[in-house]
C-alpha atoms as a PDB file:
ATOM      1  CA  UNK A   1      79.075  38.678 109.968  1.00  0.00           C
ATOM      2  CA  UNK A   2      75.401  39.777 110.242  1.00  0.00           C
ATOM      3  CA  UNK A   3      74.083  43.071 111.733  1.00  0.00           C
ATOM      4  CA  UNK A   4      70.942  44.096 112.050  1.00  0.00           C
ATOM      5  CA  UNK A   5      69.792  46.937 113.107  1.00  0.00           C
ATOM      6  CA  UNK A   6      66.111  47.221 114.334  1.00  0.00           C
ATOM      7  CA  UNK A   7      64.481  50.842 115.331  1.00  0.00           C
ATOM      8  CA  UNK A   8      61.845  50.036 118.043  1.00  0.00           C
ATOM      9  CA  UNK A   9      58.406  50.749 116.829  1.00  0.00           C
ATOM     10  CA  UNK A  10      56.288  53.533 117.275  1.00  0.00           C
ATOM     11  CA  UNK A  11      55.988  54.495 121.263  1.00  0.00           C
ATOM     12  CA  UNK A  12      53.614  56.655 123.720  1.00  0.00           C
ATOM     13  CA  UNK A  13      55.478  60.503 124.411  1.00  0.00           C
ATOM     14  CA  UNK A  14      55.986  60.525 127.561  1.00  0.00           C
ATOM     15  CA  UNK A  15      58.658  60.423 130.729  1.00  0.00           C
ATOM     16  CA  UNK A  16      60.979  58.507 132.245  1.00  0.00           C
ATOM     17  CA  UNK A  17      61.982  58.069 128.768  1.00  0.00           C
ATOM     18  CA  UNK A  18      63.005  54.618 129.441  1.00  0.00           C
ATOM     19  CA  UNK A  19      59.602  53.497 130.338  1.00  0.00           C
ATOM     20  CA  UNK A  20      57.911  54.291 127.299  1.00  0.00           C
ATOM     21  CA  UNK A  21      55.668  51.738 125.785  1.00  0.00           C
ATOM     22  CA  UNK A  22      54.695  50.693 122.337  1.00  0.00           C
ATOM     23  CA  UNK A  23      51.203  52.376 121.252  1.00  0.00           C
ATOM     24  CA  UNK A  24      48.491  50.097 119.621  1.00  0.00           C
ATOM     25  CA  UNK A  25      50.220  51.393 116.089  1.00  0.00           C
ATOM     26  CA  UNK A  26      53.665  50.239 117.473  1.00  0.00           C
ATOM     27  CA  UNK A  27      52.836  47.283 118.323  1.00  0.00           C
ATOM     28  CA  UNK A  28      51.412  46.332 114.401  1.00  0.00           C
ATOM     29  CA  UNK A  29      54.866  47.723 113.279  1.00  0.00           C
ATOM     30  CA  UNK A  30      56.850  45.529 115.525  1.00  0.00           C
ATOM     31  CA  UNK A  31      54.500  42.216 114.789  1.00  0.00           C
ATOM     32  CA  UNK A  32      54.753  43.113 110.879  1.00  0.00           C
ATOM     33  CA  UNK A  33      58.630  43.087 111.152  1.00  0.00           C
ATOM     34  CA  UNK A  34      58.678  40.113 113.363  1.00  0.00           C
ATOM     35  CA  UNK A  35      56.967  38.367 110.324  1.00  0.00           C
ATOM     36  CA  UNK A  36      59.555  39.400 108.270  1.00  0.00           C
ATOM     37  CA  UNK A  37      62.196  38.726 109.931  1.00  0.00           C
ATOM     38  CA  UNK A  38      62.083  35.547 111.617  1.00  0.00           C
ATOM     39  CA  UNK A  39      61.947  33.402 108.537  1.00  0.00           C
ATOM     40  CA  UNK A  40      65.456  35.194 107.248  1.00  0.00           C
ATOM     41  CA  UNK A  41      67.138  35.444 110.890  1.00  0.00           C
ATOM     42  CA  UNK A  42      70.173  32.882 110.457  1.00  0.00           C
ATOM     43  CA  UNK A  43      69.992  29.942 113.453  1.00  0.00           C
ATOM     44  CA  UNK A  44      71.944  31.293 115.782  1.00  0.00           C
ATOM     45  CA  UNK A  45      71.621  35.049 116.296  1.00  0.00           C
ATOM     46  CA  UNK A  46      72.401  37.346 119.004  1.00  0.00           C
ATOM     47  CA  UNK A  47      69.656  39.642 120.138  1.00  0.00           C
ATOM     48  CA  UNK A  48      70.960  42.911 121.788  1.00  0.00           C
ATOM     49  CA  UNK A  49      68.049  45.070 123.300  1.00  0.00           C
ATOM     50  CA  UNK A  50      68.237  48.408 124.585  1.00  0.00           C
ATOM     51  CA  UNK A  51      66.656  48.408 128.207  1.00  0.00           C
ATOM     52  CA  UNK A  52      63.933  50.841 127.054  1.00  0.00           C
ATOM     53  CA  UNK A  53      60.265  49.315 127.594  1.00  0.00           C
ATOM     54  CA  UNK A  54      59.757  49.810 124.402  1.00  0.00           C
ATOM     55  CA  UNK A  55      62.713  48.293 122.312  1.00  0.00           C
ATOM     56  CA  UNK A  56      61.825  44.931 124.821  1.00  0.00           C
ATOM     57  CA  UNK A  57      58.632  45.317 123.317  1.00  0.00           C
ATOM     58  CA  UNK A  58      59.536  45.595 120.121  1.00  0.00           C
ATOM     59  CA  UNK A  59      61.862  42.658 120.243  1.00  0.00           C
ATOM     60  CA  UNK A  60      59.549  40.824 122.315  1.00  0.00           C
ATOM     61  CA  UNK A  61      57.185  40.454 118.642  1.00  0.00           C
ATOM     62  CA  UNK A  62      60.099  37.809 118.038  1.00  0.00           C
ATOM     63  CA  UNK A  63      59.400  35.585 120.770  1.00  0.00           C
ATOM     64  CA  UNK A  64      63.412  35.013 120.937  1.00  0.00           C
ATOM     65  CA  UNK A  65      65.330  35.224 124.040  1.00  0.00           C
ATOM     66  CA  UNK A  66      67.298  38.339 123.554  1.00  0.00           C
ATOM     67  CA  UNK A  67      69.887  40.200 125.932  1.00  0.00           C
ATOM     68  CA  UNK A  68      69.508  43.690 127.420  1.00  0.00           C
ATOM     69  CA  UNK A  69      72.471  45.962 126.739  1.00  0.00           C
ATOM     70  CA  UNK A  70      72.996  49.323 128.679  1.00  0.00           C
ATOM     71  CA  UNK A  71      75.407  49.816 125.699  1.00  0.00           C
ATOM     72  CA  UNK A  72      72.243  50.709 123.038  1.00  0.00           C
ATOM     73  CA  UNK A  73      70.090  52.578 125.623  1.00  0.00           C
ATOM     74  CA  UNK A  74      69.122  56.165 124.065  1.00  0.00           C
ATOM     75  CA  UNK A  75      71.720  58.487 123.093  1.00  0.00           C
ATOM     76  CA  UNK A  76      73.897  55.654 122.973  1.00  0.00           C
ATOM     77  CA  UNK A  77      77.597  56.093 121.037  1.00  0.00           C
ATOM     78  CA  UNK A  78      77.224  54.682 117.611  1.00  0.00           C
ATOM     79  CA  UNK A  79      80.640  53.583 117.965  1.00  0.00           C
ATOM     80  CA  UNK A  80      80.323  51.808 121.436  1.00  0.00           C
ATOM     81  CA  UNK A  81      77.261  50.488 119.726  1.00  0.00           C
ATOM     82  CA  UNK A  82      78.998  48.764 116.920  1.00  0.00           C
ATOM     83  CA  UNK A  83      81.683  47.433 119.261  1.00  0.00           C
ATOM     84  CA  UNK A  84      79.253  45.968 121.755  1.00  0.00           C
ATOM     85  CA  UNK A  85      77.835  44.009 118.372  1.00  0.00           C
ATOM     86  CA  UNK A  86      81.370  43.243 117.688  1.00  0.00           C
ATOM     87  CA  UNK A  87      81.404  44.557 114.011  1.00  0.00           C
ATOM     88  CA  UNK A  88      82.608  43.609 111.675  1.00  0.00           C
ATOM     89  CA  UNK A  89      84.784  40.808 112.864  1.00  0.00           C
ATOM     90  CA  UNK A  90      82.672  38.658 115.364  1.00  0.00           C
ATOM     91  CA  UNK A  91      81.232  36.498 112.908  1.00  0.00           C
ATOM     92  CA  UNK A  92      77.456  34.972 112.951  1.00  0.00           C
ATOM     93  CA  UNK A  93      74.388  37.004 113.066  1.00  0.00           C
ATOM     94  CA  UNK A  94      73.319  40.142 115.740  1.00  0.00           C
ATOM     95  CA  UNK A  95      69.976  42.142 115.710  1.00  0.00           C
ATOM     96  CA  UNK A  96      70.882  44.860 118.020  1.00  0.00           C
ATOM     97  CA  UNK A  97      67.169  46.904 118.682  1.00  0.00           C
ATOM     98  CA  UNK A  98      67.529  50.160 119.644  1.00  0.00           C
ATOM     99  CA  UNK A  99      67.024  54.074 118.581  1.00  0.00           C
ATOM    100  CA  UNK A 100      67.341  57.399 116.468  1.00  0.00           C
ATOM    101  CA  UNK A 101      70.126  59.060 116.075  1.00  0.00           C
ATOM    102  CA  UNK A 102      72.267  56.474 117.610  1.00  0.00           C
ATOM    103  CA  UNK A 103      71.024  53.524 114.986  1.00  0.00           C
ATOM    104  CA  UNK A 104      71.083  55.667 111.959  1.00  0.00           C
ATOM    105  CA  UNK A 105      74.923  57.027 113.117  1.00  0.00           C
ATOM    106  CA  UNK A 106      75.793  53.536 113.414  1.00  0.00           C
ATOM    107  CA  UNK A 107      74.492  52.733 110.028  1.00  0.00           C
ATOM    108  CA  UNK A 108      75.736  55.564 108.411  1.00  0.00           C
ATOM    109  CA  UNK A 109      79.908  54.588 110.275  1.00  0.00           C
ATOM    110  CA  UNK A 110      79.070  51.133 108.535  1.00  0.00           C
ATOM    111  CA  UNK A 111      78.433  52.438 105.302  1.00  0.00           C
ATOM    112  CA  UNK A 112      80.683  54.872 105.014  1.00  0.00           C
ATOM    113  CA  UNK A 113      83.224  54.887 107.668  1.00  0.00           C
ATOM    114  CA  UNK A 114      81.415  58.268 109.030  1.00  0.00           C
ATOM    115  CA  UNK A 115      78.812  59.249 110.784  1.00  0.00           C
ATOM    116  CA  UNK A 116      76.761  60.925 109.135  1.00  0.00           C
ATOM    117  CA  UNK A 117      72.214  61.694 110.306  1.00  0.00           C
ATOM    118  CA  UNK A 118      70.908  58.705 108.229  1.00  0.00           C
ATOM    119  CA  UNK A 119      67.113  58.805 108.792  1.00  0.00           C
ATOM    120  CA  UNK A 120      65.584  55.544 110.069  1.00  0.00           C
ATOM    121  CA  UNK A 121      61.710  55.231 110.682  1.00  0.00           C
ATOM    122  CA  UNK A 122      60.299  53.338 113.296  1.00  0.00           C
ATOM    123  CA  UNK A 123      60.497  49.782 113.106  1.00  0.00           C
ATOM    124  CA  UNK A 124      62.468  49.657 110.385  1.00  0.00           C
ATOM    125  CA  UNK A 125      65.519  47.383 110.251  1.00  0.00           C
ATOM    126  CA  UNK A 126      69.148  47.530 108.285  1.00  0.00           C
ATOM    127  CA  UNK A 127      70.649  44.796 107.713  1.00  0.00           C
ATOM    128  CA  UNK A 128      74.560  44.754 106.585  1.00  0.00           C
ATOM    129  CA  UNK A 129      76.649  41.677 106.105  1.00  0.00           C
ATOM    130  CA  UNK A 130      80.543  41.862 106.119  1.00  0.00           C
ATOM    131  CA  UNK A 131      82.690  38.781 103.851  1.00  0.00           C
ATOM    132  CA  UNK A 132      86.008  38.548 103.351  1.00  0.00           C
ATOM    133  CA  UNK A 133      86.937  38.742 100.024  1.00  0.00           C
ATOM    134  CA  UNK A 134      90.080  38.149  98.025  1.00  0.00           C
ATOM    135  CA  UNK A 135      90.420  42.008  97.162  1.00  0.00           C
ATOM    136  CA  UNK A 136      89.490  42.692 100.409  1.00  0.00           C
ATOM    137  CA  UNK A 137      87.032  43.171 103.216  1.00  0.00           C
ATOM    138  CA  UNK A 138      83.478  43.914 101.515  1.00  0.00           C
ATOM    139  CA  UNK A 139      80.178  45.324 103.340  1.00  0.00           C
ATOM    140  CA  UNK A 140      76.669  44.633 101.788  1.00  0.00           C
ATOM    141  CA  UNK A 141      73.560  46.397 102.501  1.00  0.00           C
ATOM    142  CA  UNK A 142      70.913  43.378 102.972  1.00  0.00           C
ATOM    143  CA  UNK A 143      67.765  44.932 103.421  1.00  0.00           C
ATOM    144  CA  UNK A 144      66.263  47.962 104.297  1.00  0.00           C
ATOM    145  CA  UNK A 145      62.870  47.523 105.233  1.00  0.00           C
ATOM    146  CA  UNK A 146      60.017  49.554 107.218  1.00  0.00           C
ATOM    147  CA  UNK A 147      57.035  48.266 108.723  1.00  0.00           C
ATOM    148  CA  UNK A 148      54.828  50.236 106.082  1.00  0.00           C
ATOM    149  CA  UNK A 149      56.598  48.182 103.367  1.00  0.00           C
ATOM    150  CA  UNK A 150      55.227  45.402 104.637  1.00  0.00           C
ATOM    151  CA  UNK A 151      50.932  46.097 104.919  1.00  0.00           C
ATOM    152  CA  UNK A 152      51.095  45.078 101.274  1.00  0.00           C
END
């Protein structure tokens, strides 16, 4: 199995929380990491979106139908976060976009089995895979990538 987790990019302060939208900067991030992702997503993958304007927009740089989860809205449980994904034993690919703490807890319960404040900047993605191997389950950190990474 595939996770990916996707911080939304750079958004307006601001309230309702929910309905904050990408600034002019954000939207750059989430194009850049649209570029890089869309080339390496496997055919296939689930696309979980918090229903927070801006983690739409972010995932909307894809141009990929995606589904919006109440389960990854802000302040979400890491755990119930994970488990809406299915990790680790769904199998394929998800991109779950969503944001701070919750995605950094999550990545930080994949790595290590705790949670732990793992910092993740905005736009950035994580991407784990978990294989089955004879000596046992194994997790693999993919990628970590940011947005600035990417200008070149």
């Amino acid at each position: 199995m595939n996770l990916i987790l996707w911080r939304h990019a750079e958004a307006e302060d601001g309230s309702p929380d929910l309905a904050r939208r990408l600034t002019d900067k954000g939207k750059r991030q989430a194009r850049v990491m649209a570029e890089w992702l869309l080339p390496r997503l496997p055919a296939g993958t689930r696309i979980l979106v918090s229903p927070a304007t801006r983690t739409r927009q972010t995932a909307d740089a894809l141009d990929i139908a995606y589904t919006v989860v109440d389960d990854i809205a802000p302040d979400a449980d890491p755990a119930v976060l994970l488990a809406t994904a299915g990790w680790p034993t769904a199998g394929g690919s998800v991109l779950v976009v969503g944001h701070q703490p919750t995605l950094g807890l999550a990545a930080s319960l994949v790595m290590s089995g705790e949670e732990t404040q793992l910092g993740m900047k905005k736009g950035a993605v994580f991407w784990f895979s978990r294989k089955d191997k004879e000596e046992g389950a194994q997790t693999v950190l993919h990628a970590a990538m940011s947005p600035d990474m990417l200008k070149g």
